[in-house]
C-alpha atoms as a PDB file:
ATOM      1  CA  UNK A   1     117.419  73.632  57.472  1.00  0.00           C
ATOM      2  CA  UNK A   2     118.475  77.148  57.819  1.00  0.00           C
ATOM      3  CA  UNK A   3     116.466  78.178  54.886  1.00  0.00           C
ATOM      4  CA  UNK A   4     113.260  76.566  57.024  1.00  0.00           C
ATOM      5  CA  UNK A   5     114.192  78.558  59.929  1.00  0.00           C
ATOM      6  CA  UNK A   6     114.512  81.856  58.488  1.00  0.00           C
ATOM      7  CA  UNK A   7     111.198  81.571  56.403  1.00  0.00           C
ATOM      8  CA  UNK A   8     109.358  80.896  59.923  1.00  0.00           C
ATOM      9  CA  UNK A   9     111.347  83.954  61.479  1.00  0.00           C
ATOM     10  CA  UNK A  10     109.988  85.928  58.153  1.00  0.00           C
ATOM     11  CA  UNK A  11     107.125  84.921  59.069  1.00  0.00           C
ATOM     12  CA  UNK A  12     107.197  86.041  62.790  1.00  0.00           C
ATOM     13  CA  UNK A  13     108.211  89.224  61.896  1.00  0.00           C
ATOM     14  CA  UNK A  14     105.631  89.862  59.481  1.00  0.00           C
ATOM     15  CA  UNK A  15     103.387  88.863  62.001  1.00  0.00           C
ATOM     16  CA  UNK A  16     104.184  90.569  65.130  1.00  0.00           C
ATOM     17  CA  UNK A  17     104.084  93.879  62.158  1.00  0.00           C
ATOM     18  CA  UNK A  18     100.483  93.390  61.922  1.00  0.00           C
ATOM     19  CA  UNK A  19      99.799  93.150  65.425  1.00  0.00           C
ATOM     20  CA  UNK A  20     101.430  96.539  65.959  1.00  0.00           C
ATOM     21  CA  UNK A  21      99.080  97.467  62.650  1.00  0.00           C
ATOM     22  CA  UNK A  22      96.236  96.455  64.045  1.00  0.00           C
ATOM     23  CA  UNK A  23      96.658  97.977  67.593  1.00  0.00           C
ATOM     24  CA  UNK A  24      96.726 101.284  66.291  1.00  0.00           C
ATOM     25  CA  UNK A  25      93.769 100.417  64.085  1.00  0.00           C
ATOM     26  CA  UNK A  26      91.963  99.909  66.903  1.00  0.00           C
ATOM     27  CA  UNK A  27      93.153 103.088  68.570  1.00  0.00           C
ATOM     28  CA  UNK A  28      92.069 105.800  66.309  1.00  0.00           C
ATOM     29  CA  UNK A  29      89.143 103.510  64.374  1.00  0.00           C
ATOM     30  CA  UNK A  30      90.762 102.694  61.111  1.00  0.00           C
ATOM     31  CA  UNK A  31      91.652 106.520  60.372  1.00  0.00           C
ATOM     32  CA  UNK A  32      95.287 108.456  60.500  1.00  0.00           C
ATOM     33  CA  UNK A  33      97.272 108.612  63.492  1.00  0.00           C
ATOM     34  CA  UNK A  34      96.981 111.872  65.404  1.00  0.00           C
ATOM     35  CA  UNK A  35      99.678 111.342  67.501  1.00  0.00           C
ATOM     36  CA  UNK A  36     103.253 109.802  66.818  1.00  0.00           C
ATOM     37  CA  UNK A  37     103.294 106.647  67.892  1.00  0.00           C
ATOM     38  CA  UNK A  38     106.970 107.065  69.295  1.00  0.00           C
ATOM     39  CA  UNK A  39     104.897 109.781  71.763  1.00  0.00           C
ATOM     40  CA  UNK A  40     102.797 106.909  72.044  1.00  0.00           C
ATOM     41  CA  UNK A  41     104.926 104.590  73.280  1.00  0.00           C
ATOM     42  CA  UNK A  42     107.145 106.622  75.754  1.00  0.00           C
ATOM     43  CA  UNK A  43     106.055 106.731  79.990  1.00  0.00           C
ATOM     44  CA  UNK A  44     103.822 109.484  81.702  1.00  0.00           C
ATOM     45  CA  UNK A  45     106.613 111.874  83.070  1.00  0.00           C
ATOM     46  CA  UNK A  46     108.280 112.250  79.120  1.00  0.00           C
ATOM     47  CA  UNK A  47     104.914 113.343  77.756  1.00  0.00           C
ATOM     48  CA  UNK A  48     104.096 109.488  76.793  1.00  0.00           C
ATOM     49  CA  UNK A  49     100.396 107.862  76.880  1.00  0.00           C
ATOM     50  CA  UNK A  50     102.637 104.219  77.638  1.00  0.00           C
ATOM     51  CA  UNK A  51     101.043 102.473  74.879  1.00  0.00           C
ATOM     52  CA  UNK A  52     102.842  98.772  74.411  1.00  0.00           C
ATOM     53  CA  UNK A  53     105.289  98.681  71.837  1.00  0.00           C
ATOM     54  CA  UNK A  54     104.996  95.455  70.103  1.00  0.00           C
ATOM     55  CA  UNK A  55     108.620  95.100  69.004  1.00  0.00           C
ATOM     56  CA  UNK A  56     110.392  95.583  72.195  1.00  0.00           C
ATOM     57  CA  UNK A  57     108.314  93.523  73.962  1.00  0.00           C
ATOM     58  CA  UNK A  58     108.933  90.773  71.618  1.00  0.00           C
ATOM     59  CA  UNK A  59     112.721  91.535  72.234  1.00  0.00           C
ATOM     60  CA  UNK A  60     112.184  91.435  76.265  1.00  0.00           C
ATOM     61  CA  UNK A  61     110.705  88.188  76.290  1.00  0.00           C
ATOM     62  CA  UNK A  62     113.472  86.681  73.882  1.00  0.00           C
ATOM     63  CA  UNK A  63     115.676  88.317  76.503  1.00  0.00           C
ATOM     64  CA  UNK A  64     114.620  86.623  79.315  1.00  0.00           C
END
């Protein structure tokens, strides 16, 4: 059973990897990042743009 359950998680992870991928695919059309995407990710005030980080909001919703 546990070997079931940490294939799917595998599996979840790999996917939820992609998604981030394919964001910033989508931001700078399939070429190099021009920014950092930690820069990215941060608010306004710090200098961010507030782009959605992929990972933590996973973790938030687990959270709640």
């Amino acid at each position: 059973m546990k070997s079931l359950e940490s294939s799917q998680l595998v599996s979840i992870f790999q996917a939820i990897k992609e998604i981030n991928k394919l964001f910033f695919k989508f931001l700078w059309n399939d070429k190099r990042d021009t920014i950092k995407r930690t820069a990215m990710i941060i608010v306004y005030p710090e200098g961010g743009l507030k782009m959605i980080d992929i990972t933590s909001f996973n973790k938030s919703l687990k959270a709640t």
